[in-house]
PDB file of N, CA and C in Angstrom:
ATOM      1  N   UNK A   1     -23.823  26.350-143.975  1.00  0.00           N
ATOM      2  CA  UNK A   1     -23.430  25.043-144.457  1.00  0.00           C
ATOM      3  C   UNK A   1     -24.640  24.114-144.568  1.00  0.00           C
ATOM      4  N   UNK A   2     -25.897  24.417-144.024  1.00  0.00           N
ATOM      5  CA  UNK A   2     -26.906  23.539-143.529  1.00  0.00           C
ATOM      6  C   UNK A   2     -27.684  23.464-145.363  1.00  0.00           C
ATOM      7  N   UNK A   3     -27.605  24.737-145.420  1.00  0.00           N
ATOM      8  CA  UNK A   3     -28.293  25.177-146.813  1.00  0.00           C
ATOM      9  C   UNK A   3     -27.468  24.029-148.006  1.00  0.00           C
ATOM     10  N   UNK A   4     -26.451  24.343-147.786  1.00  0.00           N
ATOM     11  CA  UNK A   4     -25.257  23.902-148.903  1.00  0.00           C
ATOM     12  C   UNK A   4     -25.628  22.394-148.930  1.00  0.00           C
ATOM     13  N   UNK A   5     -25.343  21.695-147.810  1.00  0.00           N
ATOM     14  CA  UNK A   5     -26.026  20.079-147.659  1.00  0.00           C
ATOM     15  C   UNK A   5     -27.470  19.760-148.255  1.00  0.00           C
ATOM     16  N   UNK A   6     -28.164  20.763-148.032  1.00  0.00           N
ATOM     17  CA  UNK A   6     -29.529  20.270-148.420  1.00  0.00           C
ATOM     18  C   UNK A   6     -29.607  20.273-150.300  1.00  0.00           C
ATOM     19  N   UNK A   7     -28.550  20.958-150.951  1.00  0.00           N
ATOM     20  CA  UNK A   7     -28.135  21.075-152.572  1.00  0.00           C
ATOM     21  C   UNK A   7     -27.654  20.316-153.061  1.00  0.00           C
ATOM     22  N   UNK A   8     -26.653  20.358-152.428  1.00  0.00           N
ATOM     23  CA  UNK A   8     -25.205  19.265-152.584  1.00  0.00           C
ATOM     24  C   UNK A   8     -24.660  17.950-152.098  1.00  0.00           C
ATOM     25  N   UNK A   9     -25.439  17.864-150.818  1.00  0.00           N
ATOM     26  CA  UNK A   9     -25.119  16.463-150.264  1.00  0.00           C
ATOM     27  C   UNK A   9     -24.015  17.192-149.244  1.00  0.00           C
ATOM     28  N   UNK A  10     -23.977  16.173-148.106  1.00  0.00           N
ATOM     29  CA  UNK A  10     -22.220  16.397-147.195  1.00  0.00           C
ATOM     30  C   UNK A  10     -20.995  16.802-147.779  1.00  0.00           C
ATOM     31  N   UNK A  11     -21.112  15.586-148.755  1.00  0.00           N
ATOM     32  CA  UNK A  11     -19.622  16.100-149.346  1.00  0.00           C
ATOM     33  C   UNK A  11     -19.191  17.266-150.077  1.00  0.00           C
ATOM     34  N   UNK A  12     -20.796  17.292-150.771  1.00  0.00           N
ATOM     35  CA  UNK A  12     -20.408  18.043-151.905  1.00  0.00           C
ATOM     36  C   UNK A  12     -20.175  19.730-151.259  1.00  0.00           C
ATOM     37  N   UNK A  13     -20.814  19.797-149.936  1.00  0.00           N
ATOM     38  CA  UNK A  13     -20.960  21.141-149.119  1.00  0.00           C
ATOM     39  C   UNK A  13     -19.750  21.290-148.818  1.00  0.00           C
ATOM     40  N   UNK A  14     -19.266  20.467-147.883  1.00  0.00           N
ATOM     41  CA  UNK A  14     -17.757  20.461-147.743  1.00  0.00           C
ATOM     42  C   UNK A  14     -16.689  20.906-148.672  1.00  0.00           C
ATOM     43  N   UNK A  15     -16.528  20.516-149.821  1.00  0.00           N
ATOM     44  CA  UNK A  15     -15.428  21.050-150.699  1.00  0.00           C
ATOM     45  C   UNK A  15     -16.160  22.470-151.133  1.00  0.00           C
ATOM     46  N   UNK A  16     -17.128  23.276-150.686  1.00  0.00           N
ATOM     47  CA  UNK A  16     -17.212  24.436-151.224  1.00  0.00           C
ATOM     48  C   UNK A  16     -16.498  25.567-149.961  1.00  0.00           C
ATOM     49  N   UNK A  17     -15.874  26.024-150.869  1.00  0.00           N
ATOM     50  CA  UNK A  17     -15.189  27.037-150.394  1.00  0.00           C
ATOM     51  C   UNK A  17     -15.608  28.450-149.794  1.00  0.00           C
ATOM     52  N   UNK A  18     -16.288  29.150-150.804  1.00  0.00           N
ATOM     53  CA  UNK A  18     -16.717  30.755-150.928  1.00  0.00           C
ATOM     54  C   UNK A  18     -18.636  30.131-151.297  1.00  0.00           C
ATOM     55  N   UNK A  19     -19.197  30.609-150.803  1.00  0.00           N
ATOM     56  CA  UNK A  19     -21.392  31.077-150.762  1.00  0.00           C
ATOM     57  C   UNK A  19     -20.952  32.514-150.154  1.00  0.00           C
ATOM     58  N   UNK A  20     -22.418  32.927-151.482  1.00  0.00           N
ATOM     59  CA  UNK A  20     -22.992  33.990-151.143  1.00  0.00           C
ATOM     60  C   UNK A  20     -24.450  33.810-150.856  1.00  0.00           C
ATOM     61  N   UNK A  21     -24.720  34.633-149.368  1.00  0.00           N
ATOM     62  CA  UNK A  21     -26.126  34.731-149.391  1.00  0.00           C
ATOM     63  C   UNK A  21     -27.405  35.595-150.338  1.00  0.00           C
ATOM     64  N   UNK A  22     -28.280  35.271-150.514  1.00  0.00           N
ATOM     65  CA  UNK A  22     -28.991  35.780-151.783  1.00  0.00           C
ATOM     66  C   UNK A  22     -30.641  35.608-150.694  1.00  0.00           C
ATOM     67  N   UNK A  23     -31.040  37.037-150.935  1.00  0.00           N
ATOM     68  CA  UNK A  23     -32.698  36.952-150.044  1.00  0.00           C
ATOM     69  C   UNK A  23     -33.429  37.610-151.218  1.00  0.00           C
ATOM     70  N   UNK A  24     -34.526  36.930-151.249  1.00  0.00           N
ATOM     71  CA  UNK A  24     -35.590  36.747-151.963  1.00  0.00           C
ATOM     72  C   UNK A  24     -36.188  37.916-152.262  1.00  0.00           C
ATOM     73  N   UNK A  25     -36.854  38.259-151.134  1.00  0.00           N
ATOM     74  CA  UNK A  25     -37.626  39.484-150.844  1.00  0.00           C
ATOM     75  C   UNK A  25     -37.433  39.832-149.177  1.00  0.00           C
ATOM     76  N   UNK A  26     -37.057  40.731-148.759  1.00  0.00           N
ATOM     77  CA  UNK A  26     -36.775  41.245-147.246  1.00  0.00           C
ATOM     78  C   UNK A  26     -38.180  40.936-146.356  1.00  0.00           C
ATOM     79  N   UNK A  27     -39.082  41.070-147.172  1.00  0.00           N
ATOM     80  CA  UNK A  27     -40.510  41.674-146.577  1.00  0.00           C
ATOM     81  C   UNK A  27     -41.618  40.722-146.988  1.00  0.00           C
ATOM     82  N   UNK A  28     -41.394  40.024-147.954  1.00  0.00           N
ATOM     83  CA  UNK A  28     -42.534  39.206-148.490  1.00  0.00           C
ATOM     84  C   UNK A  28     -42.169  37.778-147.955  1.00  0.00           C
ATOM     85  N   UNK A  29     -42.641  36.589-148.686  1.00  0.00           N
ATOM     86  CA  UNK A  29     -43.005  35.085-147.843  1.00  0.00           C
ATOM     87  C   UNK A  29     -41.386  34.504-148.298  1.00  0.00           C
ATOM     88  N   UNK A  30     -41.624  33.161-147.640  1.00  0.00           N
ATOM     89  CA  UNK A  30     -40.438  32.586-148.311  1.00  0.00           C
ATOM     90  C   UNK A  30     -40.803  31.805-149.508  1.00  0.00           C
ATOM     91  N   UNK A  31     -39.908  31.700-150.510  1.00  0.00           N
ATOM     92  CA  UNK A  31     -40.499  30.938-151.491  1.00  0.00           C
ATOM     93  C   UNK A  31     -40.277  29.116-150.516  1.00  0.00           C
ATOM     94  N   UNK A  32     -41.224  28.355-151.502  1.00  0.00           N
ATOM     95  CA  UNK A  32     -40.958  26.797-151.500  1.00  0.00           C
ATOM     96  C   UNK A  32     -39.505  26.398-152.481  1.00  0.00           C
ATOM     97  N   UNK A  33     -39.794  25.063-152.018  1.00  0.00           N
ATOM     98  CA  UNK A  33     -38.413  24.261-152.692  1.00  0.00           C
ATOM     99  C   UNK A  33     -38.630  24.350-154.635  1.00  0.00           C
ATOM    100  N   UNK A  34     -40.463  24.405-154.524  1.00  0.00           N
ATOM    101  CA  UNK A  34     -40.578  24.217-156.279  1.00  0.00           C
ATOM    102  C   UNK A  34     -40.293  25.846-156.555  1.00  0.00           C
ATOM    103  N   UNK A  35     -40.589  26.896-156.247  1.00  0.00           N
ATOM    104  CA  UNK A  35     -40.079  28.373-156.144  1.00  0.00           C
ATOM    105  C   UNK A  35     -38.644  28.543-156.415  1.00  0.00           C
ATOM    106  N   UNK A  36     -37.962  27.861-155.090  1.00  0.00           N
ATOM    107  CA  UNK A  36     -36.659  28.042-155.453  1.00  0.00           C
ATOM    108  C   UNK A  36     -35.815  27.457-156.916  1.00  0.00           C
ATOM    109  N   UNK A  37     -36.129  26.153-157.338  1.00  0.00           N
ATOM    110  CA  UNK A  37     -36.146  25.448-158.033  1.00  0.00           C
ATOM    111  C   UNK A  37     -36.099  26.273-159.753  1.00  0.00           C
ATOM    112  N   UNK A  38     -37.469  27.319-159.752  1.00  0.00           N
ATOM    113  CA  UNK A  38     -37.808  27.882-161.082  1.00  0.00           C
ATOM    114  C   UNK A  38     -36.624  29.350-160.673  1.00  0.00           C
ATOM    115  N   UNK A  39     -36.709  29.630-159.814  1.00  0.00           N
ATOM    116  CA  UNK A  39     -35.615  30.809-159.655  1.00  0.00           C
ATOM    117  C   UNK A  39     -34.320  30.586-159.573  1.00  0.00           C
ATOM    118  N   UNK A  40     -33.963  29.532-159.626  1.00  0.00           N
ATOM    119  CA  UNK A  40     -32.495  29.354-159.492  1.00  0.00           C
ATOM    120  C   UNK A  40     -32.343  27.921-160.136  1.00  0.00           C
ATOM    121  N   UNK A  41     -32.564  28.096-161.276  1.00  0.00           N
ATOM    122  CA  UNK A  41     -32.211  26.298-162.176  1.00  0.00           C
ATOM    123  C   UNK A  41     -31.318  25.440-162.308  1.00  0.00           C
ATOM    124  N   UNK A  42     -30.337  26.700-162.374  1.00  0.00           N
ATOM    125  CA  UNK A  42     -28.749  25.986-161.838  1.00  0.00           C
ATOM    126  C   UNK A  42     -27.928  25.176-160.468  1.00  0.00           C
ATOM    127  N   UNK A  43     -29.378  24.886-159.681  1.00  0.00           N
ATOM    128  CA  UNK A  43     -28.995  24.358-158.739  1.00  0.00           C
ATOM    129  C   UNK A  43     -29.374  22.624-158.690  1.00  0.00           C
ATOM    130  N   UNK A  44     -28.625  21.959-158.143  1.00  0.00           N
ATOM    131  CA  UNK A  44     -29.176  20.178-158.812  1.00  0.00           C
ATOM    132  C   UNK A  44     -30.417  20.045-157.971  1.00  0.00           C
TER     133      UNK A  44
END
């Protein structure tokens, strides 16, 4: 839920129902926020 807030805001985390987790790479770094951003555009 912590993830979901940091996207969506409180509320908007709250009315979500169903997340799936999604990992990057098992073994390699974590991406940054501008990383995540170009890999996943559909997120606000």
């Amino acid at each position: 839920r912590t993830s979901l807030e940091k996207y969506y805001g409180k509320e908007g985390a709250a009315k979500v129902q169903q997340a799936e987790a999604f990992e990057v790479c098992e073994y390699g770094r974590r991406p940054d926020a501008a990383e995540i951003k170009r890999l996943f555009p559909f997120l606000p």
